[in-house]
C-alpha atoms as a PDB file:
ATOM      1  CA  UNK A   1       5.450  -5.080   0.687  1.00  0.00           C
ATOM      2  CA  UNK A   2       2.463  -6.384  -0.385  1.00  0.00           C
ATOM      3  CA  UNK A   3       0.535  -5.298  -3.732  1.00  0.00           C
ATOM      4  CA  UNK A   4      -2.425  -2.288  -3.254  1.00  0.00           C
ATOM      5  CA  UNK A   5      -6.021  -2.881  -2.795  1.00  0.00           C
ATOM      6  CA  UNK A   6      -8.585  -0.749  -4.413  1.00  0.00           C
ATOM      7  CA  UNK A   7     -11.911   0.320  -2.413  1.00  0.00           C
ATOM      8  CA  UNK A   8     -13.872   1.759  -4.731  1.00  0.00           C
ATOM      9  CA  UNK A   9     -17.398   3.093  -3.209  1.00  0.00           C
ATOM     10  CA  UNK A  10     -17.630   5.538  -5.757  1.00  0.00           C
ATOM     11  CA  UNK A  11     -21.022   5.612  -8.131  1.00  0.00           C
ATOM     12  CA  UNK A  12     -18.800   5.111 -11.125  1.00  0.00           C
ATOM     13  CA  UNK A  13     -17.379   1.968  -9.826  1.00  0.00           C
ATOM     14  CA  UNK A  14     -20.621   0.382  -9.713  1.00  0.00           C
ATOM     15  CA  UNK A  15     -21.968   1.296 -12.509  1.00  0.00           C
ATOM     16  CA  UNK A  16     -18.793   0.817 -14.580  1.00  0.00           C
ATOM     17  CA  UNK A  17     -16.566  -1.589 -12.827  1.00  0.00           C
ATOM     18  CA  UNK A  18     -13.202  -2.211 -12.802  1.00  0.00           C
ATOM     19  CA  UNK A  19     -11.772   0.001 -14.985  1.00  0.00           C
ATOM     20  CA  UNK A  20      -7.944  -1.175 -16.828  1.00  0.00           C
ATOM     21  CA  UNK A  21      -6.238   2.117 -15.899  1.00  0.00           C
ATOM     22  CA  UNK A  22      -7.031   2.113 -12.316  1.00  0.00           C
ATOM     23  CA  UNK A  23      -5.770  -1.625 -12.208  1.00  0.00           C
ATOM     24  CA  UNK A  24      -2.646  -0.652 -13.779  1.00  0.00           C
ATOM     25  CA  UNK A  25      -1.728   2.377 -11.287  1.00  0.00           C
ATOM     26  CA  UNK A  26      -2.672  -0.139  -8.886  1.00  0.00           C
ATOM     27  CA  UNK A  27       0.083  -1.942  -9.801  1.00  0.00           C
ATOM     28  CA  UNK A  28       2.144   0.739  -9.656  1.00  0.00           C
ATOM     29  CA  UNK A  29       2.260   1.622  -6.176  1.00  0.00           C
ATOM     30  CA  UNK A  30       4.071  -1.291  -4.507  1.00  0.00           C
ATOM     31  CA  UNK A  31       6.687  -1.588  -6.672  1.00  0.00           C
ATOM     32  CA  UNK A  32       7.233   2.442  -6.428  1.00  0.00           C
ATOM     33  CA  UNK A  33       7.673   2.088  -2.657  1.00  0.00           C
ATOM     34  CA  UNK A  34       9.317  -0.485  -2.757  1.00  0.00           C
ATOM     35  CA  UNK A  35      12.301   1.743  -4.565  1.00  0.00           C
ATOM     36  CA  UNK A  36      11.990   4.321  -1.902  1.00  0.00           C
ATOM     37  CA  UNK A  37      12.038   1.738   1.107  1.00  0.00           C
ATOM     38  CA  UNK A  38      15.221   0.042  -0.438  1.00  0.00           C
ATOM     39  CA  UNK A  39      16.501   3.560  -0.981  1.00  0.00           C
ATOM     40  CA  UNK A  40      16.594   3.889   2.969  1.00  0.00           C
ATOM     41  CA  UNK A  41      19.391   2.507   4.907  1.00  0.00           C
ATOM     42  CA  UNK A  42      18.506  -0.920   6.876  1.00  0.00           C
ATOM     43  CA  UNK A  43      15.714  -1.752   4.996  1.00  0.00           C
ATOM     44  CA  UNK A  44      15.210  -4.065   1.720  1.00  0.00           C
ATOM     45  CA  UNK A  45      12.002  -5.623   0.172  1.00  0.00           C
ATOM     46  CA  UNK A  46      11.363  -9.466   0.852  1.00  0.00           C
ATOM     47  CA  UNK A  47      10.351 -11.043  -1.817  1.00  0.00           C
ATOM     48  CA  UNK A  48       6.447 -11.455  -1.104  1.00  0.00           C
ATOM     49  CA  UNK A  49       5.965 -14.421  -4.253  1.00  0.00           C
ATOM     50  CA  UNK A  50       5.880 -16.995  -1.985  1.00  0.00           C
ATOM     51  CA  UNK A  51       2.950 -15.884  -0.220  1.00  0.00           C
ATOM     52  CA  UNK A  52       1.263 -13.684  -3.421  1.00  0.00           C
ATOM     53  CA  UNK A  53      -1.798 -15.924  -3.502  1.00  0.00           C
ATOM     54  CA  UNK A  54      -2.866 -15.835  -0.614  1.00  0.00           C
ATOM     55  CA  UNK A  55      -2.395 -12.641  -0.171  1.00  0.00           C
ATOM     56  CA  UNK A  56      -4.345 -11.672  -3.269  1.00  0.00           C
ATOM     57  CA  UNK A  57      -7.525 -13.826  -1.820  1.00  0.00           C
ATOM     58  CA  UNK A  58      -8.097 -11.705   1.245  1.00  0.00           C
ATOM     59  CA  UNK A  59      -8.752  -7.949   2.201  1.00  0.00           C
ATOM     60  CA  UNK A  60      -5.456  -7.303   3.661  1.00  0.00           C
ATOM     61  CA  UNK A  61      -6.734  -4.909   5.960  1.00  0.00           C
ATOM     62  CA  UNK A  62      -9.446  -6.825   6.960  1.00  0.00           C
ATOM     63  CA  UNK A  63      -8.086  -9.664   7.815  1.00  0.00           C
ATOM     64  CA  UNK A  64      -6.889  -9.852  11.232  1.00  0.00           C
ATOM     65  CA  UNK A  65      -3.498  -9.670  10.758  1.00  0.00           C
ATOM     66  CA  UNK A  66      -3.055 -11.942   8.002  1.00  0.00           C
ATOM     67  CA  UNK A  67      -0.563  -9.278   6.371  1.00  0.00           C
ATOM     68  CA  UNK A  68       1.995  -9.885   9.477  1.00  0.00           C
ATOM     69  CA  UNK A  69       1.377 -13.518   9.721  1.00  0.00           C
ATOM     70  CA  UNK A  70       2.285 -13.642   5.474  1.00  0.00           C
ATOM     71  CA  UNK A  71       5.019 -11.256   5.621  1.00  0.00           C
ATOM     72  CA  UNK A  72       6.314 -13.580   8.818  1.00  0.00           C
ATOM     73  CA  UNK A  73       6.509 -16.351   6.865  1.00  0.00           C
ATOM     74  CA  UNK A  74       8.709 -14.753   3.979  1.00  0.00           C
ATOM     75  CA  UNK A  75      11.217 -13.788   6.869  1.00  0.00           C
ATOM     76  CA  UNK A  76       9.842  -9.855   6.719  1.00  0.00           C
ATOM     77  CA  UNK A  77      10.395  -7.609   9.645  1.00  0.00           C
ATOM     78  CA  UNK A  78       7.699  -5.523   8.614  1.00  0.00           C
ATOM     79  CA  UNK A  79       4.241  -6.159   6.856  1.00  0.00           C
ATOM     80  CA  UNK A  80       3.564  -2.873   4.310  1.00  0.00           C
ATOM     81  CA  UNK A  81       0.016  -3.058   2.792  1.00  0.00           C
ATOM     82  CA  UNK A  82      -1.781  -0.122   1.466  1.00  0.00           C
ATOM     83  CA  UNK A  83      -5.233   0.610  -0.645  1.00  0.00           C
ATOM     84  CA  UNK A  84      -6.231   3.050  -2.388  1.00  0.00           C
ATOM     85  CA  UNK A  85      -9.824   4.586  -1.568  1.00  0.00           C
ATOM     86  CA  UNK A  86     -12.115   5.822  -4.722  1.00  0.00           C
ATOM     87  CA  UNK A  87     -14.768   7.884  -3.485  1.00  0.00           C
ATOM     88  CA  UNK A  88     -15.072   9.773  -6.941  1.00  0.00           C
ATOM     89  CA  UNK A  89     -13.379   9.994  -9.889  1.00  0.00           C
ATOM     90  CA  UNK A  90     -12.615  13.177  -8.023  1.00  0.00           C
ATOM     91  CA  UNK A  91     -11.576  12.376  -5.010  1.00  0.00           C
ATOM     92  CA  UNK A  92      -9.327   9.661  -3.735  1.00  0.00           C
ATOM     93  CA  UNK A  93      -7.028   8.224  -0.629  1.00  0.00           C
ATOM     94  CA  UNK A  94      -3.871   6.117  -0.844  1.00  0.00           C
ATOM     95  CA  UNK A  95      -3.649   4.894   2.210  1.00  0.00           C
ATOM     96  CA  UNK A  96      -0.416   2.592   3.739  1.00  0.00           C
ATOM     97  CA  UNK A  97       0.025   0.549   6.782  1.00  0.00           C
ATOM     98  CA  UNK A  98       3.220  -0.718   8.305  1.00  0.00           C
ATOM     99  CA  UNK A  99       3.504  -3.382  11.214  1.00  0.00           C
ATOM    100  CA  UNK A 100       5.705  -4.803  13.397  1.00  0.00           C
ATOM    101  CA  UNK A 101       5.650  -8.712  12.204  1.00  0.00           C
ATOM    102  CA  UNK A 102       6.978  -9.671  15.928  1.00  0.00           C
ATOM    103  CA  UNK A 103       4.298  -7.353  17.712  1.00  0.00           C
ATOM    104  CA  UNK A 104       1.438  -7.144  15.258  1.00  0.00           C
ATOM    105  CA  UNK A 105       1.599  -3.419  16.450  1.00  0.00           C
ATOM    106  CA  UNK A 106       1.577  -0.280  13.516  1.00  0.00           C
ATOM    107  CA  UNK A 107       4.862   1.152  13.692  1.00  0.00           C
ATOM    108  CA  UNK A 108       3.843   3.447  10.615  1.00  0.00           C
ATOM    109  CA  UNK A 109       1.155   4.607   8.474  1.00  0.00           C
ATOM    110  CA  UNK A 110      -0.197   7.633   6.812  1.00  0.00           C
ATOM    111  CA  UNK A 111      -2.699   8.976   3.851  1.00  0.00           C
ATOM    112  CA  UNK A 112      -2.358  11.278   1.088  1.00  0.00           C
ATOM    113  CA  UNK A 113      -5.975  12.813  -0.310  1.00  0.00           C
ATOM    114  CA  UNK A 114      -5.515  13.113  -3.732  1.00  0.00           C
ATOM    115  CA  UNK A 115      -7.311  14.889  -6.595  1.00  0.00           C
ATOM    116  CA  UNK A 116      -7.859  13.309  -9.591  1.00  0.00           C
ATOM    117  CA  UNK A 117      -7.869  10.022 -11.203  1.00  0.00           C
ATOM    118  CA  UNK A 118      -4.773  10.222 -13.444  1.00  0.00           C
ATOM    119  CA  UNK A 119      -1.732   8.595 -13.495  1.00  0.00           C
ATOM    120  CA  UNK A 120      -0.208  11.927 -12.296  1.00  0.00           C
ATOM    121  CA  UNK A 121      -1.952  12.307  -9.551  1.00  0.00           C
ATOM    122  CA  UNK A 122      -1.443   8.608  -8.136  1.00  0.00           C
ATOM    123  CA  UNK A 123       2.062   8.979  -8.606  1.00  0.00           C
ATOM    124  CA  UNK A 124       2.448  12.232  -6.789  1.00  0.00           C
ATOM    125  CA  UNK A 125       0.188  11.103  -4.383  1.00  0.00           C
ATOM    126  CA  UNK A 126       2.431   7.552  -3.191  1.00  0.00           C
ATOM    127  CA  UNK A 127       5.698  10.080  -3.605  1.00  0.00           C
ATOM    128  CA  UNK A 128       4.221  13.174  -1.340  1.00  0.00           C
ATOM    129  CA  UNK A 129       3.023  10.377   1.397  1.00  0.00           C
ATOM    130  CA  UNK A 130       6.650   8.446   0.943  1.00  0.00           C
ATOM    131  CA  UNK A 131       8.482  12.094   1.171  1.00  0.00           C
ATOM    132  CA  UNK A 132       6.450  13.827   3.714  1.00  0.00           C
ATOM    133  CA  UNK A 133       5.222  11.120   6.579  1.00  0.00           C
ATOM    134  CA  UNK A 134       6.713   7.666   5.654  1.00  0.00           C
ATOM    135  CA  UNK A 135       9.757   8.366   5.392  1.00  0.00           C
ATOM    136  CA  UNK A 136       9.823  10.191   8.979  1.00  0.00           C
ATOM    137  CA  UNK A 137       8.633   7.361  10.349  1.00  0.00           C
ATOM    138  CA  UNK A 138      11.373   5.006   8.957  1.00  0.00           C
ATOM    139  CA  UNK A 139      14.070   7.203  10.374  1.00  0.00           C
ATOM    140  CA  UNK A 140      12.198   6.974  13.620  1.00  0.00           C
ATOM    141  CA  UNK A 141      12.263   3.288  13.937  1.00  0.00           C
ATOM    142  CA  UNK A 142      15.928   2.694  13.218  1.00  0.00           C
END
């Protein structure tokens, strides 16, 4: 599981930045799914450290499959990146992406719109998407 990316194409962004709050919820969605992933039965979070750097430095879903070749090299089975879309400070998309690290192929993926740019509303956002479509998936691929 690799840390969030923000996309932020909303006026506000460019006009104000990065803003601290949206940096910290940012860093609050990996770690939250990873809870619910190791939660599941035949899954547990690889330790992505090794690889953190690099990671950081690129668009992860951009990149051409640089999350599967990273989260290959940490022995993952599965590369999970996500981002989080700003379009306003009213409207916004967390967004996550889960490959096969053998196939390159998605295996699973979803969004959740959300409304809002609260910590509330991030956090119900990453737990509706984990609850409702995720977590489907995952029981599909076991």
């Amino acid at each position: 599981m690799f840390d969030f990316e923000l996309n932020d194409t909303s006026l506000d962004g460019q006009m104000r930045g990065v803003q601290p709050a949206e940096t910290a919820r940012l860093e609050r969605l990996a770690p939250a799914l990873v809870a619910k992933f190791d939660a599941e039965p035949g899954f547990a979070a690889v330790d992505t450290a090794p690889v953190e750097k690099r990671a950081a430095s690129q668009h992860l879903q951009a990149c051409g499959g640089c999350d599967v070749t990273l989260a290959k090299s940490v022995g993952a089975d599965l590369a999970v990146t996500g981002e989080v879309q700003k379009v306003s400070n009213l409207i916004l998309n967390i967004n996550v992406y889960v490959r096969d690290t053998g196939t390159g192929k998605k295996v699973a993926g979803g969004s959740a719109d959300i409304r809002g740019n609260t910590d509330e509303s991030w956090s119900r956002g990453i737990d509706y998407l984990y609850r409702n479509v995720l977590k489907k998936q995952l029981e599909a691929l076991r």
